[in-house]
N, C-alpha and C. Protein backbone atom coordinates (compact mmCIF):
# COMPACT_ATOMS: atom_id res chain seq x y z
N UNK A 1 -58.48 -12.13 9.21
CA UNK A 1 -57.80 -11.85 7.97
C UNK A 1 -56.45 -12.56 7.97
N UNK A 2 -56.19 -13.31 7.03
CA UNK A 2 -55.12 -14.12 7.08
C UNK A 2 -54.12 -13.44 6.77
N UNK A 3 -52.75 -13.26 7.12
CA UNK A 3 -51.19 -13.02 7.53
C UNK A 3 -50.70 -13.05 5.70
N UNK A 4 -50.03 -12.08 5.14
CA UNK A 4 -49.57 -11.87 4.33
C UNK A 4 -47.76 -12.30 4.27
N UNK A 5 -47.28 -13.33 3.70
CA UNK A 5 -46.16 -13.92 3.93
C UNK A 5 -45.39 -13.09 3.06
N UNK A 6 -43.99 -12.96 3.77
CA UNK A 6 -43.02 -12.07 2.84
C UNK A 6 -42.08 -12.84 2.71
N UNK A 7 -41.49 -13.50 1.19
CA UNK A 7 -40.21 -13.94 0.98
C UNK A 7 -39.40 -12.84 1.62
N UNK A 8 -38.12 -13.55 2.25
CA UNK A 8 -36.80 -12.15 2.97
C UNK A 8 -36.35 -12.12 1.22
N UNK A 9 -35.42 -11.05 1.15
CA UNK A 9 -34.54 -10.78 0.28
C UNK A 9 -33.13 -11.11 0.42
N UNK A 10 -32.21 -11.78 -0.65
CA UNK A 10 -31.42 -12.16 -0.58
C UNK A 10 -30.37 -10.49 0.18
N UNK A 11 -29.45 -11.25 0.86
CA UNK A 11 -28.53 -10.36 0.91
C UNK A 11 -27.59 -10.47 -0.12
N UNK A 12 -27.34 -9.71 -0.78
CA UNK A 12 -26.69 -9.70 -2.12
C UNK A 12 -24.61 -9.42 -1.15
N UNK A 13 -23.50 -10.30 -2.04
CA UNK A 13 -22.43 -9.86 -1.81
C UNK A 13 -22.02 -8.78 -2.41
N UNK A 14 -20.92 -8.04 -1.67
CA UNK A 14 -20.44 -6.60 -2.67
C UNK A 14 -19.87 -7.64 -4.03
N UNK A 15 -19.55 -8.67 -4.05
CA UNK A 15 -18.96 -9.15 -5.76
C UNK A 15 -20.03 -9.54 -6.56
N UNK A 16 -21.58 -9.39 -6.03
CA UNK A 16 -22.77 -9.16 -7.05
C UNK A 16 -22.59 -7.67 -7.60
N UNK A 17 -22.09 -6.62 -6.82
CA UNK A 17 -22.19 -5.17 -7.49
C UNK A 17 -21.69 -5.15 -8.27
N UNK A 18 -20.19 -5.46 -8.31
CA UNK A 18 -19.20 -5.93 -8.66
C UNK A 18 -19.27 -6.47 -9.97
N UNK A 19 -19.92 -7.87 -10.29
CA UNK A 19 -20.32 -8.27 -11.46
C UNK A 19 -21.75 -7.95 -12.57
N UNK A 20 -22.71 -6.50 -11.51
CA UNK A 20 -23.09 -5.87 -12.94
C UNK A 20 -22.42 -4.79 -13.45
N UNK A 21 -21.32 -4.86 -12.77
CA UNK A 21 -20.35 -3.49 -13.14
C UNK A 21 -20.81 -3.16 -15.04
N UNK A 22 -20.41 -2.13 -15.60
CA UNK A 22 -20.33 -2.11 -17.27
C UNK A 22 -19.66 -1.74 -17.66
N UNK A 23 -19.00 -1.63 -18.70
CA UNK A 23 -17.89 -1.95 -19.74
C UNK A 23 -17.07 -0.37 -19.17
N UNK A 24 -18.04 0.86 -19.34
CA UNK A 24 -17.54 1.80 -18.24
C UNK A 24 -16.42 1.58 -17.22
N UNK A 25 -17.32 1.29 -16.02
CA UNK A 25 -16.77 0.99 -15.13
C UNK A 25 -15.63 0.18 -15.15
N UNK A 26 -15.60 -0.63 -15.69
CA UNK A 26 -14.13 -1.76 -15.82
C UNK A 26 -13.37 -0.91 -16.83
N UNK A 27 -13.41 0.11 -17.20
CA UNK A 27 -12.20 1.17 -18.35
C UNK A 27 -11.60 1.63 -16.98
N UNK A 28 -12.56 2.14 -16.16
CA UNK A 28 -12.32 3.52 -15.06
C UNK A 28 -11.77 2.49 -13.72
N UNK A 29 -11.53 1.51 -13.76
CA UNK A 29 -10.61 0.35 -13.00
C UNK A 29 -9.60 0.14 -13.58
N UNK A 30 -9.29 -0.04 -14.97
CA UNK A 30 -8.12 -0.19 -15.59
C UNK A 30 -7.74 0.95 -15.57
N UNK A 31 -8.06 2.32 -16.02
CA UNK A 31 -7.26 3.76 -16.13
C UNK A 31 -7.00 4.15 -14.70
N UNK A 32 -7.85 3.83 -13.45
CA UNK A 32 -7.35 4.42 -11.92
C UNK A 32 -6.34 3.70 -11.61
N UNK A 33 -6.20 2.09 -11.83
CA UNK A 33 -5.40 1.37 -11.54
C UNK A 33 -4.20 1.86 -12.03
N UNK A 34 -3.90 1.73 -13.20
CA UNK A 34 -2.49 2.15 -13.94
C UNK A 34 -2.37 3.97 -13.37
N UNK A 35 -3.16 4.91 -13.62
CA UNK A 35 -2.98 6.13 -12.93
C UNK A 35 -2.43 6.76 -11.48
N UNK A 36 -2.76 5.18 -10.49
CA UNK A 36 -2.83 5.59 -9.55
C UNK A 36 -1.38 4.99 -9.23
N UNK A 37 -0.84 3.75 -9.94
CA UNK A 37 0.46 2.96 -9.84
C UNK A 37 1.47 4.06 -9.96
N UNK A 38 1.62 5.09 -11.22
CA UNK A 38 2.13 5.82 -11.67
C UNK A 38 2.38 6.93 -10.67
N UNK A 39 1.23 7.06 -10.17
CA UNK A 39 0.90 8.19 -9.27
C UNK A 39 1.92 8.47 -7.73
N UNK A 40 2.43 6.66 -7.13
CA UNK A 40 2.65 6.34 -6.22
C UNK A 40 4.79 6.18 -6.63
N UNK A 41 4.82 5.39 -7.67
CA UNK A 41 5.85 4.79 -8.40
C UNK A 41 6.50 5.74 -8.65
N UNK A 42 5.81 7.08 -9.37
CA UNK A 42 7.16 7.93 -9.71
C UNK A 42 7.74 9.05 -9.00
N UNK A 43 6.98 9.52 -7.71
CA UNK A 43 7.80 10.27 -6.98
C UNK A 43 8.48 9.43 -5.81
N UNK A 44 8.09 8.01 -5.60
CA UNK A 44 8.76 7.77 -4.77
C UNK A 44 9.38 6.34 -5.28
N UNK A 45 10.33 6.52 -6.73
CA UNK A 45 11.52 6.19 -7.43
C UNK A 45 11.30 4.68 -7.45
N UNK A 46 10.13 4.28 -7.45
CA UNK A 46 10.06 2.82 -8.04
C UNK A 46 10.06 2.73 -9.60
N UNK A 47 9.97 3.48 -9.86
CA UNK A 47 9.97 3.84 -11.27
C UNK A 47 11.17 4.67 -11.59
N UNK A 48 11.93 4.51 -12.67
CA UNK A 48 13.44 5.07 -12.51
C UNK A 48 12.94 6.54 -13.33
N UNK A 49 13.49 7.39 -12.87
CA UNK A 49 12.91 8.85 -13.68
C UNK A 49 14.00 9.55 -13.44
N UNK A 50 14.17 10.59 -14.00
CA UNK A 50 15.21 11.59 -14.22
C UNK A 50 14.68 12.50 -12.66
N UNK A 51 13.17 12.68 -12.41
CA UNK A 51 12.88 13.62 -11.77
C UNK A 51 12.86 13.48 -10.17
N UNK A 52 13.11 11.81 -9.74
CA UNK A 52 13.35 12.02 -8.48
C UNK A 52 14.48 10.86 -8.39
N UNK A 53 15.11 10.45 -7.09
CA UNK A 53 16.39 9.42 -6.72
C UNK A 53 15.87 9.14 -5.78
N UNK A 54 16.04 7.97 -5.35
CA UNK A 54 15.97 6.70 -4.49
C UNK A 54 17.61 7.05 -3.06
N UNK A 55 17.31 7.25 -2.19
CA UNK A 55 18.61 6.90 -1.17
C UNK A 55 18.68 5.32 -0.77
N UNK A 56 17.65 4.77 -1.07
CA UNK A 56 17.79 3.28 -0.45
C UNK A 56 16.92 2.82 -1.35
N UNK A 57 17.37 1.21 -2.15
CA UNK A 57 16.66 0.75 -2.44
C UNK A 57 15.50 0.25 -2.05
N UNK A 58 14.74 -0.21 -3.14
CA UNK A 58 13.12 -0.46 -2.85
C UNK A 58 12.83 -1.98 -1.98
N UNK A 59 11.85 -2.34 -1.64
CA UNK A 59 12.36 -3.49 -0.55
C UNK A 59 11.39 -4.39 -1.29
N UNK A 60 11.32 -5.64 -1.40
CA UNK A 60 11.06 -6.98 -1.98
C UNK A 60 9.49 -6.79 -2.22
N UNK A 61 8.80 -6.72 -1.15
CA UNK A 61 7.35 -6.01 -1.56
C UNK A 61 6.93 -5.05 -1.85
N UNK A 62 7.39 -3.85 -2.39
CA UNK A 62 7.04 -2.57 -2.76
C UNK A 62 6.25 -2.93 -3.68
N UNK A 63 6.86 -3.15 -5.06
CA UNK A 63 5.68 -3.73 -6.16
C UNK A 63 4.69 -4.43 -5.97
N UNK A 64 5.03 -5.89 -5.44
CA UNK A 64 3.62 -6.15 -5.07
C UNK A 64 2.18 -5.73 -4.11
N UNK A 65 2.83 -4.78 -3.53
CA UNK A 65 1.60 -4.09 -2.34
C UNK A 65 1.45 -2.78 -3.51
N UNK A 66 2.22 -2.20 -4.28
CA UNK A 66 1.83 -1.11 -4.89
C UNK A 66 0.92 -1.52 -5.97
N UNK A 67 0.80 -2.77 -6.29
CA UNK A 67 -0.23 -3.77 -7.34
C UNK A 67 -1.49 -3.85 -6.84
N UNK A 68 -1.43 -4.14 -5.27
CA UNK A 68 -2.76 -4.43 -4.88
C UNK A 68 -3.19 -2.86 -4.54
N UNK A 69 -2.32 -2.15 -3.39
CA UNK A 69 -2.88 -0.97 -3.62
C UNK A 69 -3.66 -0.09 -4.84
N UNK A 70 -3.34 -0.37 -6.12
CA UNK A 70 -3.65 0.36 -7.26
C UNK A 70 -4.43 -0.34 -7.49
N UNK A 71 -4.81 -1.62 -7.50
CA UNK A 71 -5.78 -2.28 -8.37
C UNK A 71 -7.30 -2.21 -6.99
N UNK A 72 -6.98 -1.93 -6.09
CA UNK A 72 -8.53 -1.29 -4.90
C UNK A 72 -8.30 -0.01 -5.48
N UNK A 73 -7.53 1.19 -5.51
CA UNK A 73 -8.20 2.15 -5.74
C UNK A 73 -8.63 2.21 -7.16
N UNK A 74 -8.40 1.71 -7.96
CA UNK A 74 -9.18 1.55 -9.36
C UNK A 74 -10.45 1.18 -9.09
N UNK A 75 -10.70 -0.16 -8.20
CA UNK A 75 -12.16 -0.64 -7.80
C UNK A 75 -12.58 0.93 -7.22
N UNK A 76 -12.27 1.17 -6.25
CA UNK A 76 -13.13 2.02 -5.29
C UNK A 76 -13.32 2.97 -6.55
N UNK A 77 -12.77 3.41 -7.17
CA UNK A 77 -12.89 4.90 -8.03
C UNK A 77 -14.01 4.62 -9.21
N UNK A 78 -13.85 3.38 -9.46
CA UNK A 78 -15.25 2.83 -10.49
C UNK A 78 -16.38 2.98 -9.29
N UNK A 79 -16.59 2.88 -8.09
CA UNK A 79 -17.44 2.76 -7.21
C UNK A 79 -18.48 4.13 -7.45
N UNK A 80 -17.73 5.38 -8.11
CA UNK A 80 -18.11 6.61 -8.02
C UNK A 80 -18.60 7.08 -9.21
N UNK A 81 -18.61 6.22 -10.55
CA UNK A 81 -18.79 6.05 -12.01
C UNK A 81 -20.25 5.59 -11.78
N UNK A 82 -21.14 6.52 -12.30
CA UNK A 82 -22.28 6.01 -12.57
C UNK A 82 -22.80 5.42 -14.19
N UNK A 83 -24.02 4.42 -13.39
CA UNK A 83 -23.78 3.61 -15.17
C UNK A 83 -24.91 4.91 -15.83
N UNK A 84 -24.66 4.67 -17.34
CA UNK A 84 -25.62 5.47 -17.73
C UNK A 84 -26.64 4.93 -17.65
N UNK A 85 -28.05 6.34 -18.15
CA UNK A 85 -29.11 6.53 -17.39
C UNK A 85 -29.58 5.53 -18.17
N UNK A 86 -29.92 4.44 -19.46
CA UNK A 86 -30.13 3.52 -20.30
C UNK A 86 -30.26 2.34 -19.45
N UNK A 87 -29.07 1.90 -18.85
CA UNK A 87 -28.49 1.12 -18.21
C UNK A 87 -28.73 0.44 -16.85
N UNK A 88 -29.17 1.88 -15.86
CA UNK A 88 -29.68 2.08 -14.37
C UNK A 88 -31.35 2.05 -14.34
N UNK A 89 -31.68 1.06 -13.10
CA UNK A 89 -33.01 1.24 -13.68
C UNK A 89 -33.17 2.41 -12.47
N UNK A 90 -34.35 3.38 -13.04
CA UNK A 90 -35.20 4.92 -12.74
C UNK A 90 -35.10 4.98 -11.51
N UNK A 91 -35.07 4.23 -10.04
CA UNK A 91 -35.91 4.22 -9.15
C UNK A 91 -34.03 4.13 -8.31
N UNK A 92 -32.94 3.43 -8.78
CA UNK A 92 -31.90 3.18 -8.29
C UNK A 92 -31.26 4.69 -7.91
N UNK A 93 -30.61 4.30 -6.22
CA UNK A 93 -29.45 5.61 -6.35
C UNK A 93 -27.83 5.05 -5.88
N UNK A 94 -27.32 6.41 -6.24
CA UNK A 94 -25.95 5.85 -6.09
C UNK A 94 -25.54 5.32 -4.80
N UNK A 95 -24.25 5.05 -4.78
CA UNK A 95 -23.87 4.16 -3.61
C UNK A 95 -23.67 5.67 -2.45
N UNK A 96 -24.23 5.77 -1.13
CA UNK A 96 -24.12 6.31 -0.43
C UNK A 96 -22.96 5.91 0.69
N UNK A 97 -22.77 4.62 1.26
CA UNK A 97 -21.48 4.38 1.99
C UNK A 97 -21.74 5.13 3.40
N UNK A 98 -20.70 4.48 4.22
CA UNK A 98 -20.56 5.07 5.59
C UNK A 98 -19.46 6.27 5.82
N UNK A 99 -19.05 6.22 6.82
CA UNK A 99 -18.02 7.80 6.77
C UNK A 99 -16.83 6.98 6.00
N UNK A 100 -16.54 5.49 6.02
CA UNK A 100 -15.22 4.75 5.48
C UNK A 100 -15.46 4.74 4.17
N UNK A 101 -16.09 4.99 3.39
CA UNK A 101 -16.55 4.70 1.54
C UNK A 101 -15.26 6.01 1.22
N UNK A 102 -15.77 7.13 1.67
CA UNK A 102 -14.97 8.44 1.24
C UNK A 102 -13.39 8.37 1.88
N UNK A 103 -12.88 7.56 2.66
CA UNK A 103 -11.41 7.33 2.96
C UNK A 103 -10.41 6.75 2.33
N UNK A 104 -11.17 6.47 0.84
CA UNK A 104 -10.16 5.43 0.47
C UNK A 104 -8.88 6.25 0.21
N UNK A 105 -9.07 7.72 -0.11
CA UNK A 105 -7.33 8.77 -0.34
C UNK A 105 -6.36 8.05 1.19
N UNK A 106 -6.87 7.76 2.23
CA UNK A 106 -5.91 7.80 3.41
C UNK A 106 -5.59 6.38 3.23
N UNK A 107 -5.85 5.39 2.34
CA UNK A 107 -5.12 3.96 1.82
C UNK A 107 -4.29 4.47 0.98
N UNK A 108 -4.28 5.32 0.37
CA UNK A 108 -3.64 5.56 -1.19
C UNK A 108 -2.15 6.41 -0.69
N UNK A 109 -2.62 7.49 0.64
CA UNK A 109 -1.53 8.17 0.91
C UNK A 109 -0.58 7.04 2.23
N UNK A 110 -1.09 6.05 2.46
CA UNK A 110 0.01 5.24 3.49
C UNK A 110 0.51 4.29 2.41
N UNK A 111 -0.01 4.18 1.72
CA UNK A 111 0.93 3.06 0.58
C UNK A 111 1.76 4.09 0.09
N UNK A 112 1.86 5.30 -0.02
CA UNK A 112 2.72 6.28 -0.62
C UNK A 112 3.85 5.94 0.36
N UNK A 113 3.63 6.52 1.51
CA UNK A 113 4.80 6.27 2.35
C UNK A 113 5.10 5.21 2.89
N UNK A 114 4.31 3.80 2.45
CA UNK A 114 5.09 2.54 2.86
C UNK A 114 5.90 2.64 1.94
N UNK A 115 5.87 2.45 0.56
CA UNK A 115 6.82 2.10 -0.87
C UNK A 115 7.76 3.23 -0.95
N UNK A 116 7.73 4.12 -0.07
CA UNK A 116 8.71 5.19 -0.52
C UNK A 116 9.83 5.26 0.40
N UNK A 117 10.59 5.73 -0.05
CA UNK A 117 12.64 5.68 0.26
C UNK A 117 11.99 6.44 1.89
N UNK A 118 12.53 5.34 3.00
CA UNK A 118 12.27 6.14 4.64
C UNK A 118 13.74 7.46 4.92
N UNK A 119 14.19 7.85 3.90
CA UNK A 119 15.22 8.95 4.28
C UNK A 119 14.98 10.09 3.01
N UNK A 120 14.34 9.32 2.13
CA UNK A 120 13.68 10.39 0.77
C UNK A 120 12.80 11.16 1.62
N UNK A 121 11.63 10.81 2.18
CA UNK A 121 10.45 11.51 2.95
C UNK A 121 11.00 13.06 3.91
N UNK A 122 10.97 13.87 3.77
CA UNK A 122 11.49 15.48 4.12
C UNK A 122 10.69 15.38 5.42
N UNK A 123 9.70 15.21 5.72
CA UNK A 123 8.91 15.10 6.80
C UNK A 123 9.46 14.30 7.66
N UNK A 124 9.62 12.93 7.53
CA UNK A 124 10.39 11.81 8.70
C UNK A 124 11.74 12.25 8.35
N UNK A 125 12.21 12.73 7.83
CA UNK A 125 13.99 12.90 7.92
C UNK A 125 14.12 14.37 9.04
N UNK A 126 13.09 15.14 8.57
CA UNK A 126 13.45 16.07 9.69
C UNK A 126 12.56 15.51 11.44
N UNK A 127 11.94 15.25 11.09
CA UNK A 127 11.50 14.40 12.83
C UNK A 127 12.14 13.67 12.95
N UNK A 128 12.69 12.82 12.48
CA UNK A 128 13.97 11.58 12.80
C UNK A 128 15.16 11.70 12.69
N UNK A 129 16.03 12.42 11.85
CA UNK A 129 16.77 12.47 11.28
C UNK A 129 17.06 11.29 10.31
N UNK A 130 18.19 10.70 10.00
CA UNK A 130 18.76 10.10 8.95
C UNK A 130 18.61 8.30 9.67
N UNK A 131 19.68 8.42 10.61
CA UNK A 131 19.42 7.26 11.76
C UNK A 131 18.07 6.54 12.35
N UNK A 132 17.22 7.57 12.52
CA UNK A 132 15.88 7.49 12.85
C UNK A 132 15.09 7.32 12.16
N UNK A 133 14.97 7.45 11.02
CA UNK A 133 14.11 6.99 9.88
C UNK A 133 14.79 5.55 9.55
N UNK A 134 16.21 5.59 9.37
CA UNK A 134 16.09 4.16 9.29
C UNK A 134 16.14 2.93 10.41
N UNK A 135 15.99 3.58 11.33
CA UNK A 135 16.08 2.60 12.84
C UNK A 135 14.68 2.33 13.06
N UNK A 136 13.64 3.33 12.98
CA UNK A 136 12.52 3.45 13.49
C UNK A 136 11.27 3.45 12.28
N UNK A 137 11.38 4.32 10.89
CA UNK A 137 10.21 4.36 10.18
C UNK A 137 10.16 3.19 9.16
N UNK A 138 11.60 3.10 8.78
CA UNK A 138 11.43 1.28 8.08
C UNK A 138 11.06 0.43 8.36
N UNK A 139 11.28 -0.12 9.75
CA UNK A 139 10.41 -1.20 10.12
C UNK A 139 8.76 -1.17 9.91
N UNK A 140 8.55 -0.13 10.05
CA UNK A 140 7.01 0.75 10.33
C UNK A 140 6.35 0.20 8.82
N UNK A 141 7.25 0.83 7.57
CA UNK A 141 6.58 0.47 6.18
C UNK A 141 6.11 -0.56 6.31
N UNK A 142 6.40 -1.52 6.58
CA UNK A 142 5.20 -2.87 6.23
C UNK A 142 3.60 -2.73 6.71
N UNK A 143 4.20 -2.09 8.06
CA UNK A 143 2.61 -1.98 8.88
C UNK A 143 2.32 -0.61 8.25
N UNK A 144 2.20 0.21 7.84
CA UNK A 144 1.54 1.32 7.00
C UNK A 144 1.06 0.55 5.94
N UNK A 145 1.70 0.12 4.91
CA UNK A 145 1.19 -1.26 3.74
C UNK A 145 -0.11 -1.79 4.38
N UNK A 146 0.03 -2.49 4.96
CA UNK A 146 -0.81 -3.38 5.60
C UNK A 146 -2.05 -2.44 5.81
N UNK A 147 -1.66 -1.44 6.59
CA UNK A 147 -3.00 -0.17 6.95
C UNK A 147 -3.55 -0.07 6.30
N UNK A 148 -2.78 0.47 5.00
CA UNK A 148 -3.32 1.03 3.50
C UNK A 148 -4.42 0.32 2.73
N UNK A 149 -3.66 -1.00 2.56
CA UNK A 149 -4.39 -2.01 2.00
C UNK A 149 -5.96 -2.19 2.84
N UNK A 150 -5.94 -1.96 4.18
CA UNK A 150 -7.09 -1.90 4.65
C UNK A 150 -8.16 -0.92 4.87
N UNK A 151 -7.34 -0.06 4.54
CA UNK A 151 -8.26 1.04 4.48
C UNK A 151 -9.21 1.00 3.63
N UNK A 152 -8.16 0.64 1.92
CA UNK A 152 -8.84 0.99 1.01
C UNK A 152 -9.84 -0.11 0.57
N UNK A 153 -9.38 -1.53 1.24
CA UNK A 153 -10.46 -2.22 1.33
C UNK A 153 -11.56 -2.12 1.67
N UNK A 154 -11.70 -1.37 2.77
CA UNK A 154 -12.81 -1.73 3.81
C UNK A 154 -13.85 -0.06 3.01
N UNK A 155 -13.02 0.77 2.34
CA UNK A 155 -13.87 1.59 1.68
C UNK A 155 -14.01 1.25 0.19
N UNK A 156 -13.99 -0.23 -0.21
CA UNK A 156 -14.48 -0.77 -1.53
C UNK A 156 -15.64 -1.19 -1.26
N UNK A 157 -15.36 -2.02 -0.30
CA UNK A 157 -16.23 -3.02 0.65
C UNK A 157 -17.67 -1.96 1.02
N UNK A 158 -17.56 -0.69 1.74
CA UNK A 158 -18.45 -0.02 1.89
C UNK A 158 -19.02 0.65 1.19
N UNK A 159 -18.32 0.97 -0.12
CA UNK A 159 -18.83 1.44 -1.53
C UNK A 159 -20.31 0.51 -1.97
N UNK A 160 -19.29 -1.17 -2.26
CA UNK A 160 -20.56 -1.76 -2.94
C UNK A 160 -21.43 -2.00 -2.22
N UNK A 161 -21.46 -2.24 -0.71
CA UNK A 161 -22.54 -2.36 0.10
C UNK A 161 -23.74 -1.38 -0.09
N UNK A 162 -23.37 -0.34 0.25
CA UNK A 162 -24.13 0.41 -0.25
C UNK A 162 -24.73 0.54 -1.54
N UNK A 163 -24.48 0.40 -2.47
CA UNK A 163 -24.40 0.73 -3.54
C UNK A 163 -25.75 -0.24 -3.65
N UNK A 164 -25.84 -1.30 -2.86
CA UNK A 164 -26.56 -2.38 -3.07
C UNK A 164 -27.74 -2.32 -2.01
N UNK A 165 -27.48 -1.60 -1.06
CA UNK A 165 -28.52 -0.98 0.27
C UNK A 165 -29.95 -0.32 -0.48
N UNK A 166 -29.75 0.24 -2.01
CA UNK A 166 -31.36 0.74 -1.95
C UNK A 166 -31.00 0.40 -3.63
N UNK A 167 -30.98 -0.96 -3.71
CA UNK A 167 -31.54 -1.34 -5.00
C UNK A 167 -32.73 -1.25 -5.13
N UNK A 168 -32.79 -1.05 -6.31
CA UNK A 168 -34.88 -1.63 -6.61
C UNK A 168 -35.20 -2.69 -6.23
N UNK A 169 -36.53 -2.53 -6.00
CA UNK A 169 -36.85 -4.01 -5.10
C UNK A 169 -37.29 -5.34 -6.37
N UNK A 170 -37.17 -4.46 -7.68
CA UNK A 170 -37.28 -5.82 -8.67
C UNK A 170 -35.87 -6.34 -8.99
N UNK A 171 -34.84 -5.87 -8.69
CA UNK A 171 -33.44 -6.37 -8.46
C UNK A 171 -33.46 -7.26 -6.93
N UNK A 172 -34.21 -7.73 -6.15
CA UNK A 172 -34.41 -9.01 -5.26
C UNK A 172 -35.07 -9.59 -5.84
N UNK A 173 -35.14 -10.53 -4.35
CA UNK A 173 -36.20 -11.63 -4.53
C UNK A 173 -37.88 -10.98 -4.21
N UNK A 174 -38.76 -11.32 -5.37
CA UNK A 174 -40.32 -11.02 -4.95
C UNK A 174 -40.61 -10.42 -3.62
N UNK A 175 -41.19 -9.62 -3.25
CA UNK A 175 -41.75 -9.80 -2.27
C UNK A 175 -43.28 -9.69 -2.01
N UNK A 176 -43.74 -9.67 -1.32
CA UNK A 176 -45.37 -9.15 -1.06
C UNK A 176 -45.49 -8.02 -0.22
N UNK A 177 -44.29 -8.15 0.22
CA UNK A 177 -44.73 -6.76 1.00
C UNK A 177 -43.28 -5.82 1.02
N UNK A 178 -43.16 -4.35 1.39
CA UNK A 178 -42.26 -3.98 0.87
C UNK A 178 -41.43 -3.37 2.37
N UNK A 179 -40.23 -4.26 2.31
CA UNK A 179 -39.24 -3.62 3.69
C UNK A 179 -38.78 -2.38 3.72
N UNK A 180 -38.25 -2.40 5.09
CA UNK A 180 -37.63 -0.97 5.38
C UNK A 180 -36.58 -0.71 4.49
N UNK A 181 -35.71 -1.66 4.17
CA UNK A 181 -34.41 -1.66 3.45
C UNK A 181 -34.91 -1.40 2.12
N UNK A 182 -36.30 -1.95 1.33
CA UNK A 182 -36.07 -1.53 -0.06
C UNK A 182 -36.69 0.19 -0.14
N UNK A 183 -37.33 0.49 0.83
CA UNK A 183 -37.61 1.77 0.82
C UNK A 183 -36.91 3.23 1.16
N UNK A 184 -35.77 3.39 0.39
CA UNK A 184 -34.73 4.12 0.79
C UNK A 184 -35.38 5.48 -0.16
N UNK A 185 -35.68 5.17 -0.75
CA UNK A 185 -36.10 6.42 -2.06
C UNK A 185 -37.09 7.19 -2.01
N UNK A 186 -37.70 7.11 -0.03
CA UNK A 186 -38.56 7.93 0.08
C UNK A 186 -38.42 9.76 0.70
């Protein structure tokens, strides 16, 4: 009996998930994004408000890491927006992810305390005092930034992967025979 040949299936990139996103999803990227800027900006006085003060100005990259920070958790938070049922074909499920998909809050809360005043923070002012927060936790903000940004990457990143782990198998390439990977929905 002759051997039944299986085209492989493309491995799809997370910026294929990405680009069947729907009109949905790209609202709920623009509203997390701006929500979440706001979210970060106004208690910790990048944003001038009546309701909190700054002891030290903001440092040259605050805005721009609070840009990228907000604009991943907008991605990741569309990650959790399902398309409607019209839209999805029957057989698709949502993005399941590894234990890192659900971490993206611990990117969102170190960009809080990179961009924020190191003698504003009640927590490092009383473990450090005044001197110590600025001798020791300022330098630190960049590398918390940096953390952040990776965190929440690497749980965008694991969002769409998944998301893309038990597509329908008529969203690949043909096959003849049906893999372990498209059979998630059993």
């Amino acid at each position: 009996m002759p051997e039944i040949a299986t085209i492989p299936a493309p491995n799809p990139s997370p910026a294929s998930a990405v680009a069947a996103w729907t009109a949905r999803q790209w609202v709920t990227v623009l509203v997390g994004s701006v929500v979440s800027a706001l979210l970060v900006a106004v208690p910790t006085d990048l944003l001038d408000t009546p309701l909190f003060g700054r002891a030290v100005p903001p440092t040259a990259w605050a805005w721009p890491s609070l840009a990228v920070s907000s604009l991943l958790s907008g991605l990741l938070l569309a990650t959790y927006v399902s398309q409607p049922r019209s839209a999805r074909p029957a057989d698709s499920a949502d993005a399941r992810g590894d234990r890192w998909s659900s971490r993206g809050w611990l990117g969102a809360a170190l960009t809080f305390f990179a961009v924020g005043c190191p003698v504003c923070n009640k927590v490092v002012l009383l473990a450090l005092g005044y001197s110590g927060a600025m001798r020791w936790f300022a330098p630190l903000q960049p590398l918390l930034q940096v953390a952040g940004i990776a965190v929440l990457s690497w749980a965008l990143v694991a969002r769409l992967r998944s998301s893309l782990a038990c597509a329908p198998p008529r969203t690949r390439a043909k096959t003849l025979t049906v893999t372990p990977e498209e059979k998630c929905h059993d």
